[in-house]
Protein backbone atom coordinates (compact mmCIF):
# COMPACT_ATOMS: atom_id res chain seq x y z
CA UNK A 1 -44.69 147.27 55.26
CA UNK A 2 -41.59 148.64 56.20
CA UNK A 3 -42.11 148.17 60.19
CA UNK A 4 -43.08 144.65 59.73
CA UNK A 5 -40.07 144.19 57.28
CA UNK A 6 -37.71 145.41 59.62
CA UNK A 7 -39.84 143.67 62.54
CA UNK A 8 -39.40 140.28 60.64
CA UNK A 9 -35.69 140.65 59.88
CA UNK A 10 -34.70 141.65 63.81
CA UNK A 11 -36.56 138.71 64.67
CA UNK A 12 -34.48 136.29 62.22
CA UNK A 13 -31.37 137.46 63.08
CA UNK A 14 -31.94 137.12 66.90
CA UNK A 15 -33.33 133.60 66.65
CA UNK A 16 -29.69 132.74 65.51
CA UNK A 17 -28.15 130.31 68.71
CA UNK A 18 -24.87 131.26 70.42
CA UNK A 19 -23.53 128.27 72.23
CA UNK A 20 -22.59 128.73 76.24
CA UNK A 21 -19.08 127.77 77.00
CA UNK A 22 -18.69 126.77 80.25
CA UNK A 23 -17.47 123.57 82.17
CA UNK A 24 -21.26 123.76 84.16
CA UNK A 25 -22.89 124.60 81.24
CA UNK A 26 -22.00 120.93 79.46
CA UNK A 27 -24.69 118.91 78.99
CA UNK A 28 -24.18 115.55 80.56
CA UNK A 29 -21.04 116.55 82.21
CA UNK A 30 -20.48 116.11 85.64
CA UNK A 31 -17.80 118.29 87.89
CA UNK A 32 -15.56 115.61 88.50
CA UNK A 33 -15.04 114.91 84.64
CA UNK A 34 -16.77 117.70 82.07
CA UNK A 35 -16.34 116.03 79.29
CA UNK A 36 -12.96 114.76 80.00
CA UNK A 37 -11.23 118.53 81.18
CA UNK A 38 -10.55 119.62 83.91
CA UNK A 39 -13.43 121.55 85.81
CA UNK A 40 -11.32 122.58 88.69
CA UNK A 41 -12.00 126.17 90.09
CA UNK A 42 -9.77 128.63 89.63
CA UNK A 43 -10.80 131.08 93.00
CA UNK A 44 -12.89 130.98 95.81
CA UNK A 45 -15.93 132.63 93.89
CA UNK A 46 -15.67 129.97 90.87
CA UNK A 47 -15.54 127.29 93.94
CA UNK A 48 -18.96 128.80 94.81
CA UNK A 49 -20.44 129.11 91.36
CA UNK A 50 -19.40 125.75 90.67
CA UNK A 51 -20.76 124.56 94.29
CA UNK A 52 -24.13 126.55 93.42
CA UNK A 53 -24.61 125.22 89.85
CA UNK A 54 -26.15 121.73 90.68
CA UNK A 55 -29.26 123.62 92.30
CA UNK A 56 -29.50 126.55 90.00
CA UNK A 57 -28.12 126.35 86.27
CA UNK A 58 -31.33 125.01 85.67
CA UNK A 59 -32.55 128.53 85.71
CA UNK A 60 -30.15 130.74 85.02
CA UNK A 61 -27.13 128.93 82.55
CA UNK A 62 -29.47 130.53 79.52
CA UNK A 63 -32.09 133.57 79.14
CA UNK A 64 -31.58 137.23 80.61
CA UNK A 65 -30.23 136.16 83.83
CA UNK A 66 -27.42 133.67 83.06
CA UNK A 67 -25.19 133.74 85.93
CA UNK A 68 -23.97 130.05 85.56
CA UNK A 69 -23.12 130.61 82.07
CA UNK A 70 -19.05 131.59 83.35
CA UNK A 71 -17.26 132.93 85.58
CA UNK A 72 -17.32 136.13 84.35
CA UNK A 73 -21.04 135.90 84.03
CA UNK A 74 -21.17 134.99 87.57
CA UNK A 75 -19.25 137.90 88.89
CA UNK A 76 -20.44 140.48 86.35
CA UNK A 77 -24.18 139.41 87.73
CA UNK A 78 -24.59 137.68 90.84
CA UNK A 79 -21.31 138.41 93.32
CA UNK A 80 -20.86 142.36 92.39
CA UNK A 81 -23.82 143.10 91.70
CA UNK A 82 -25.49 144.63 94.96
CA UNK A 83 -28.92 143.86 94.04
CA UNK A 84 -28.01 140.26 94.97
CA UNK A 85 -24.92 139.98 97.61
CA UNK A 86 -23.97 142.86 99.92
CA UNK A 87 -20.78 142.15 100.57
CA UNK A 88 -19.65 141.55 103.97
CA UNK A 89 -23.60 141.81 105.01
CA UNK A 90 -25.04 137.77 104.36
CA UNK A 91 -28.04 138.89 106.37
CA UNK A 92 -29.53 141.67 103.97
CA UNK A 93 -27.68 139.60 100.75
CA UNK A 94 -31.07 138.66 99.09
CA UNK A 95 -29.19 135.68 97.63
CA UNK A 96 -29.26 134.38 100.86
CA UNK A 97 -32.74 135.40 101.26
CA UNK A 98 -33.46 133.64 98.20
CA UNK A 99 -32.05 130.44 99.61
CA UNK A 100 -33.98 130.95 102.66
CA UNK A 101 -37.26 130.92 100.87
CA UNK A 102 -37.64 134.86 102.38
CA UNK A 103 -36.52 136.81 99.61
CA UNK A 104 -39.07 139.79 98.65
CA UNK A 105 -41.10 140.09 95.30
CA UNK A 106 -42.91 137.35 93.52
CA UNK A 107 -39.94 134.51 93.58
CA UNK A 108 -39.11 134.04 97.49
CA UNK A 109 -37.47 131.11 97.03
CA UNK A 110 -34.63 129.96 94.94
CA UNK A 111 -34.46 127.44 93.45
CA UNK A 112 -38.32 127.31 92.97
CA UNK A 113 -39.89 123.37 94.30
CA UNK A 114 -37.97 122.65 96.66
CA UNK A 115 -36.08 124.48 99.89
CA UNK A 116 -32.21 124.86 99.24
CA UNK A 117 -32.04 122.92 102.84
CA UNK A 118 -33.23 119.81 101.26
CA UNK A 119 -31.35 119.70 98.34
CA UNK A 120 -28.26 119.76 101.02
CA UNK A 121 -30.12 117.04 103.05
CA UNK A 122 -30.18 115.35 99.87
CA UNK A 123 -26.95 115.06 98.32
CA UNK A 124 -27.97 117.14 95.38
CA UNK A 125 -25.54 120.16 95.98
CA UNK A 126 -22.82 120.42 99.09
CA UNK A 127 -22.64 123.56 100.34
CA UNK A 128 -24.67 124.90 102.85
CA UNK A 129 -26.41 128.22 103.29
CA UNK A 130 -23.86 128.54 106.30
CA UNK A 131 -21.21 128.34 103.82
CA UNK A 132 -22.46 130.59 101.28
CA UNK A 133 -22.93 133.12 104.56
CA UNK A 134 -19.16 133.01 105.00
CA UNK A 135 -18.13 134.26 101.61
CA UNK A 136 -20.42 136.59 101.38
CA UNK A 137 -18.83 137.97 104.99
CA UNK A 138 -15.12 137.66 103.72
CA UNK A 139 -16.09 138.45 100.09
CA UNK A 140 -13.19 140.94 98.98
CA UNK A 141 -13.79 144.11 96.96
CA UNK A 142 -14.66 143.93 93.15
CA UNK A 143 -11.18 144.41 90.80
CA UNK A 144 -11.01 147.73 89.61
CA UNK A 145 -12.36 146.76 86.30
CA UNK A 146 -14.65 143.41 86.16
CA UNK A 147 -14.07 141.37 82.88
CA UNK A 148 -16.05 142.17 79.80
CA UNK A 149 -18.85 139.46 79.52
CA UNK A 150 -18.01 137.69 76.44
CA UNK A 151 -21.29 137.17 74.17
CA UNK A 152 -19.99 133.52 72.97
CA UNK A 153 -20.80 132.84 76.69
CA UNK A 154 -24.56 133.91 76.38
CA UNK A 155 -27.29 131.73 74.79
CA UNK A 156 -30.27 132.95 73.05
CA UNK A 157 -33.10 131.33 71.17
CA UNK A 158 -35.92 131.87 70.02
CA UNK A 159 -39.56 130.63 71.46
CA UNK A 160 -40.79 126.95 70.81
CA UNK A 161 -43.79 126.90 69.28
CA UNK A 162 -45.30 125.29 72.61
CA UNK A 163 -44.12 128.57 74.32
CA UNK A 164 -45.43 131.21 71.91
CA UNK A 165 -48.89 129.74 72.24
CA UNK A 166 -48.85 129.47 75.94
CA UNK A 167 -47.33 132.41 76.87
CA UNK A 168 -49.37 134.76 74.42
CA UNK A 169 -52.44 133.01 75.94
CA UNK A 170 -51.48 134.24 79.10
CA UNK A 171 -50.65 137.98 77.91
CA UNK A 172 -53.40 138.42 76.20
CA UNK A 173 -56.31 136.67 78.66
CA UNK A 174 -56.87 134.46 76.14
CA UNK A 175 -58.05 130.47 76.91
CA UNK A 176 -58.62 127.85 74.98
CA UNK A 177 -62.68 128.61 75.50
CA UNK A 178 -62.05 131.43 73.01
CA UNK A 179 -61.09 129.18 70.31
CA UNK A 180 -63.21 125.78 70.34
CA UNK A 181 -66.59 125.13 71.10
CA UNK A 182 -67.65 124.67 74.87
CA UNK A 183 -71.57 123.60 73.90
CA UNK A 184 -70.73 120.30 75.03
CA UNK A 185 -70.59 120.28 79.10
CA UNK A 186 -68.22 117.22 78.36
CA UNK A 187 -65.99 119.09 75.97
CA UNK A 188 -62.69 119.14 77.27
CA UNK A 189 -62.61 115.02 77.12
CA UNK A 190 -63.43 114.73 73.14
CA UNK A 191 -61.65 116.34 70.50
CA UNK A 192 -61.82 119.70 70.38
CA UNK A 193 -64.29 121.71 67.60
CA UNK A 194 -62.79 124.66 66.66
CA UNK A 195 -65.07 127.68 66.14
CA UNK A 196 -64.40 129.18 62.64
CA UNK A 197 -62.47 132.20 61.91
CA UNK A 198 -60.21 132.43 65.08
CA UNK A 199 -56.73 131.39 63.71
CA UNK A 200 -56.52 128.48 66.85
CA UNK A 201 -53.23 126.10 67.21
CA UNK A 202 -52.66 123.16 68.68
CA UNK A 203 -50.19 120.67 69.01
CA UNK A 204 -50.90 117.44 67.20
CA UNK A 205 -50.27 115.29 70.18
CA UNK A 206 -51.56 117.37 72.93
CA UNK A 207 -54.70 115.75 74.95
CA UNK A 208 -57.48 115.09 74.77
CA UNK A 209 -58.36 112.93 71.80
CA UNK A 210 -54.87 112.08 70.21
CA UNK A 211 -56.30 110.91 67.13
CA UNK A 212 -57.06 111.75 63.29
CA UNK A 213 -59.52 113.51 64.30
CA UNK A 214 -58.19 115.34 67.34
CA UNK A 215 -59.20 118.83 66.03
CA UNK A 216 -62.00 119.36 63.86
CA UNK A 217 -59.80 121.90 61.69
CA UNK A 218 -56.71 120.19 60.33
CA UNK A 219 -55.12 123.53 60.21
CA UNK A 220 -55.11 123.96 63.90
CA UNK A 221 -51.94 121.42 63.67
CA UNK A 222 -50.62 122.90 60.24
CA UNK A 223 -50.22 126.20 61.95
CA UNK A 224 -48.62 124.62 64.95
CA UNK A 225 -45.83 122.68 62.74
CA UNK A 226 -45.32 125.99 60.89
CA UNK A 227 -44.51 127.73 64.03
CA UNK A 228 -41.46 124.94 64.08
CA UNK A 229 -43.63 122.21 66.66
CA UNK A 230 -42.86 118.69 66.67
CA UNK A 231 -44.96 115.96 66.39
CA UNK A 232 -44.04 112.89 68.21
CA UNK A 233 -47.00 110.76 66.75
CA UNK A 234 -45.86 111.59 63.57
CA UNK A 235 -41.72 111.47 64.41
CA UNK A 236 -41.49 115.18 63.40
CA UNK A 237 -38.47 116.59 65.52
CA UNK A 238 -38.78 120.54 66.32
CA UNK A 239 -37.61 123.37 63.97
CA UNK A 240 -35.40 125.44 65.92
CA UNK A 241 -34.91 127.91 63.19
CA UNK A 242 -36.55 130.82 62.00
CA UNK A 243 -37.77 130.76 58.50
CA UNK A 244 -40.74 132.36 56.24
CA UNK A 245 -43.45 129.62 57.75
CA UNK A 246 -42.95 130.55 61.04
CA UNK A 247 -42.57 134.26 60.32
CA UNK A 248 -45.45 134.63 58.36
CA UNK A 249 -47.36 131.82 60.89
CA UNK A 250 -46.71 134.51 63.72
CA UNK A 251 -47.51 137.20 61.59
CA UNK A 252 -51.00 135.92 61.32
CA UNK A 253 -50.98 134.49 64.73
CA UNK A 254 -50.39 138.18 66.58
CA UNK A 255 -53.19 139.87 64.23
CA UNK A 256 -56.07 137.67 64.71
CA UNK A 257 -55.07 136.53 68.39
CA UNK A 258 -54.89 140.41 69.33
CA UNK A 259 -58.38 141.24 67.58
CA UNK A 260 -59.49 138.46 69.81
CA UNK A 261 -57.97 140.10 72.98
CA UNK A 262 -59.46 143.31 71.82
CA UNK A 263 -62.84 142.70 71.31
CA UNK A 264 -63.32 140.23 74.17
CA UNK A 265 -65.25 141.77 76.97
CA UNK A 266 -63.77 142.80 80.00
CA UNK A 267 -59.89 141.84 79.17
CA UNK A 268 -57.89 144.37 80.43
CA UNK A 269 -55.34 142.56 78.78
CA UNK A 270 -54.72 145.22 75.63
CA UNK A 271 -57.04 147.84 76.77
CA UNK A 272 -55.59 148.45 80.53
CA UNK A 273 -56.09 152.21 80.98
CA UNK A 274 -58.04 153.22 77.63
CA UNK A 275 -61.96 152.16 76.04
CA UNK A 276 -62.04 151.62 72.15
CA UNK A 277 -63.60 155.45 72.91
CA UNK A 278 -60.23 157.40 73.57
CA UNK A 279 -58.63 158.83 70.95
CA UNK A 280 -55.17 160.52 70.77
CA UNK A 281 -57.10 163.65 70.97
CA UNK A 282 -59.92 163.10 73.43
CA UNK A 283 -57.99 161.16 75.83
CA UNK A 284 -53.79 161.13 75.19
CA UNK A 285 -52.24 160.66 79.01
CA UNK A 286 -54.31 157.14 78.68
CA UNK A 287 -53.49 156.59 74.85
CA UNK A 288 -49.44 156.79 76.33
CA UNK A 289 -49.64 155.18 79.72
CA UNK A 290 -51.66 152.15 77.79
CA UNK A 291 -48.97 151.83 75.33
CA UNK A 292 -46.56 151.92 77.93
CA UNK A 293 -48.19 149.38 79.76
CA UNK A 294 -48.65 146.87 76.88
CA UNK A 295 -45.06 147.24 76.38
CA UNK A 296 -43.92 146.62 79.34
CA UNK A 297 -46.72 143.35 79.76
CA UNK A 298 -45.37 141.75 76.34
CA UNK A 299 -41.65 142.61 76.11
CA UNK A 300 -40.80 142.58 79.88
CA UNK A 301 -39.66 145.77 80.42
CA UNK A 302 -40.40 149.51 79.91
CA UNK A 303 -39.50 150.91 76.82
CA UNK A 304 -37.46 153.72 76.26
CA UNK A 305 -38.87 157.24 75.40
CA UNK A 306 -37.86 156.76 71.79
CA UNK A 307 -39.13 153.03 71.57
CA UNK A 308 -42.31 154.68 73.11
CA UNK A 309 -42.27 157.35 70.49
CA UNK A 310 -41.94 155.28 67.51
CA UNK A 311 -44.43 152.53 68.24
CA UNK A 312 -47.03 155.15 68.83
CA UNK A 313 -46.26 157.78 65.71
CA UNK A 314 -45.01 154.69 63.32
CA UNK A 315 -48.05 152.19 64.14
CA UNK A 316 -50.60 153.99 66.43
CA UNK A 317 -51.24 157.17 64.83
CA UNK A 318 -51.67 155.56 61.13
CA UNK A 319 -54.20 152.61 62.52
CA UNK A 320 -56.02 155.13 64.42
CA UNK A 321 -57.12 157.52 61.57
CA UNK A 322 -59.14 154.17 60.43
CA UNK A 323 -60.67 153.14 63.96
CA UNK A 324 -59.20 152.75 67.38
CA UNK A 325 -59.90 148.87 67.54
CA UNK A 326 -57.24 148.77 64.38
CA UNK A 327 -54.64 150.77 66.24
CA UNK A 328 -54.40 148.51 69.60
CA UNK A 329 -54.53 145.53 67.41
CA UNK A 330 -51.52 146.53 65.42
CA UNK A 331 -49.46 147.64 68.26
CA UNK A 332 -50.72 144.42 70.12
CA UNK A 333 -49.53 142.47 66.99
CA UNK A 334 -46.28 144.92 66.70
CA UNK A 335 -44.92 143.52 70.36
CA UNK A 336 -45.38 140.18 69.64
CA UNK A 337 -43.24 140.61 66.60
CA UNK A 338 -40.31 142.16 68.45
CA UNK A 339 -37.15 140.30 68.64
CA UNK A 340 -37.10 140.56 72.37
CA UNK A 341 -40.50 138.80 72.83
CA UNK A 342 -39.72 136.12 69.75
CA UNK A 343 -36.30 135.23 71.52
CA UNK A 344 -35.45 134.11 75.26
């Protein structure tokens, strides 16, 4: 009780909003008049930012890669940061590569849609890759010490309802064939029967069959509003915060969605490396690089050696002296309660 305590109140006090300031980051404002001040940049790399935003503050104004969010931001993680410009080297920038639609790794092209070319071609944003080229060749050298990020400059909030039900979905290889009742071959154009005992949500006004009846367990929709959904049939704007609904909503959400990940057959979702057979004892390099891996799949990165530590001595090692099905279910559950996967 006191992990999921502690779980609970991290994830409260990082659903709490912190506004970007940042002539780009206005909504509705445009670069000729931001709200009625001035927007003009203040050096050659802010004249870039502010020449890049149109095409990619979309992306990256909010989240863990906010580069549009200031010019500090911008400096602090795009222009000195090697990863993405080289400086004096536009060829092997991958900024530029990313622009190309050649970059390496999953995300080639940046923006994602539609080629940086044609957004020029278009109107949409004015300078050219050409342009961008040029900087990058006269770039000069990094200050001595780079401004301090400020963190009233950073936005964080936490999931919509819409995205904690999509995205855990996803994580866990769950589909909505797990929940409701396929018998029908016609199924996925009438309301959807939910099989008992598996904890489904839905949105109220999601297709098919927006109706009374859209769900043949009312809950399905309860649970949904709890987690802070809308309803547009029913003019029900979206709860943005974080209260006891949607924590103890999500509480029940990751237990009975993990079990479900657990005991479906072959999901290597949960169990990547390990069988419900390996113990800390028979099997413990798979117990470790399992929990590792599940870490890394929910929370989007790898976890330290003492986040490691803890989430297998404070939740593993208890479940598991009841059954190993308990244990993965309750670290399962114990990711999706972590601030970092709550929050974007």
């Amino acid at each position: 009780m006191n992990t999921l305590r502690s779980t609970l109140s991290g994830a409260a006090l990082a659903s709490v909003v912190l506004l970007a300031v940042s002539c780009v980051g206005k909504i509705g404002d445009s670069p000729e008049d931001p709200g009625g001040e001035s927007c003009e940049a203040v050096s050659k790399n802010d004249e870039i930012r502010l020449a890049l935003a149109p095409a990619c503050q979309g992306c990256h104004l909010t989240g863990n890669k906010p580069f549009f969010a200031s010019l500090t931001a911008f400096e602090n993680g795009l222009v000195y940061n090697e990863k993405y410009v080289k400086r004096g080297d536009p060829a092997n920038s991958m900024l530029i590569q990313l622009l190309d639609g050649v970059a390496p790794g999953s995300y080639p092209q940046m923006p994602p849609g539609q080629p940086y070319n044609e957004l020029v071609s278009s109107g949409r944003v004015t300078l050219t890759i050409a342009q961008v080229e040029d900087w990058i060749r006269n770039l000069p050298a990094a200050p001595a010490q780079l401004e301090a990020p400020v963190a009233e400059e950073f936005s964080v909030r936490r999931l919509t309802a819409e995205e904690m039900i999509l995205s855990l979905m996803d994580q866990l290889g769950l589909t909505l064939e797990d929940f409701v009742s396929t018998t029908d071959t016609n199924w996925r154009n009438k309301p959807y029967v939910a099989n008992g005992g598996k904890f489904f949500i839905w949105p109220g006004d999601w297709a098919p069959g927006i109706s009374g009846e859209y769900v043949s367990d009312s809950r399905s929709v309860e649970r949904f509003e709890a987690l802070g959904g809308g309803n547009s049939l029913l003019y029900r704007k979206r709860d943005v915060g974080f209260g006891p609904s949607t924590a103890q909503t999500l509480v029940q959400m990751s237990q009975a969605w993990c079990a479900r990940a657990v005991d479906k057959k072959n999901n290597p979702a949960v169990l990547r490396y390990v069988t419900l057979a390996d113990t800390s004892k028979s099997n413990p390099d798979a117990v470790q690089k399992n929990l590792r891996s599940l870490y890394l799949r929910m929370l989007g990165q790898p976890p330290s050696d003492a986040e490691a530590r803890a989430l297998y001595e404070q939740v593993y090692l208890p479940l598991e002296a009841q059954n190993t099905r308990l244990a993965w279910i309750g670290v399962c559950a114990a990711l999706i309660r972590h601030p970092m996967w709550i929050t974007y």
